[in-house]
Protein backbone atom coordinates (compact mmCIF):
# COMPACT_ATOMS: atom_id res chain seq x y z
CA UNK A 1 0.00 0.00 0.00
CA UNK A 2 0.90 3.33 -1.06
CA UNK A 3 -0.80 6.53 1.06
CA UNK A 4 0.15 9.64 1.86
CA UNK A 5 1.09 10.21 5.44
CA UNK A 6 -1.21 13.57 6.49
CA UNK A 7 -4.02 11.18 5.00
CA UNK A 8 -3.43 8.27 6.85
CA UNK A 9 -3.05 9.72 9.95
CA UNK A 10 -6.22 11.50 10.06
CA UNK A 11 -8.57 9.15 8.87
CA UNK A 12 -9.66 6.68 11.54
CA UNK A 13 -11.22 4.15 9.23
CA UNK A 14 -8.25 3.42 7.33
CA UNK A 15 -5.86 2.97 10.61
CA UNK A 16 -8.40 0.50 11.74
CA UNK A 17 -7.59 -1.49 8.89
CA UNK A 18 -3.87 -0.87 9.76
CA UNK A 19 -4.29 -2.37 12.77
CA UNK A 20 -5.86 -5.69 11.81
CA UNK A 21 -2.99 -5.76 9.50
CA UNK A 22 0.50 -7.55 9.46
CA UNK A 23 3.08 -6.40 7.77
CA UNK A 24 6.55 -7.80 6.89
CA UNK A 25 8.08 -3.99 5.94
CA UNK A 26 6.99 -0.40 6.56
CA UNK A 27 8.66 2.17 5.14
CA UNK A 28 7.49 5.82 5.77
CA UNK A 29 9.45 8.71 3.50
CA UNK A 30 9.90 12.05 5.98
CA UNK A 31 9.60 9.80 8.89
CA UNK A 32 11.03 12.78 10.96
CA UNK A 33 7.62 14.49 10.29
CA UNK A 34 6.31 11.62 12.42
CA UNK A 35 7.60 13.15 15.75
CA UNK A 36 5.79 14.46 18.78
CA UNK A 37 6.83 18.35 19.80
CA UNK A 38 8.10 19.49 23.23
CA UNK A 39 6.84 23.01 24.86
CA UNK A 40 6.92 24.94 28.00
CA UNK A 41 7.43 21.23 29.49
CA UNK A 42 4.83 19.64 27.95
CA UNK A 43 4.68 16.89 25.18
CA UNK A 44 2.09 17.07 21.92
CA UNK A 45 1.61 13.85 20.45
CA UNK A 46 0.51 14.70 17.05
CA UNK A 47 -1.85 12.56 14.51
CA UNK A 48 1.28 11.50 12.76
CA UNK A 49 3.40 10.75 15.98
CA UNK A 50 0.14 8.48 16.83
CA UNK A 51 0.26 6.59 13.27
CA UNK A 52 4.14 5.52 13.85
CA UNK A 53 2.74 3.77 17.31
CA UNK A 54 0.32 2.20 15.70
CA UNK A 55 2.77 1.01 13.12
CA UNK A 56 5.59 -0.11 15.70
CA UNK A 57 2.74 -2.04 17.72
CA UNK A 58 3.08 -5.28 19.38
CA UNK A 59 3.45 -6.93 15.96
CA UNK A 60 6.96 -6.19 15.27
CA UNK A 61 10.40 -4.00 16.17
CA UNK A 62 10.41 -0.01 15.27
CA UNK A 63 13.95 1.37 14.38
């Protein structure tokens, strides 16, 4: 599967289908877009932070 990363992490549906899903390889292009921000002490967990967990889940090994 091929999908842009802004679309799959805000559509619900589709990550559902993720999850139910096991892969052998993931490989996301701009991964560093896929990282939660830090301010005034607290952390932000943005929609694309929350699609790389729910790739690295307890199916497999992140890097």
């Amino acid at each position: 599967m091929i999908v842009r990363l802004d679309h799959i992490s805000r559509n619900e549906e589709l990550q559902a289908k993720l999850e139910q899903t096991d892969w052998d390889l993931i490989i996301c292009d701009e991964a560093h877009k896929m990282s939660a921000t830090y301010f005034g002490g607290e952390v932000s967990y943005t929609k694309r932070y929350r699609l790389g967990q729910l790739l690295s889940g307890p199916r497999g090994t992140s890097c």
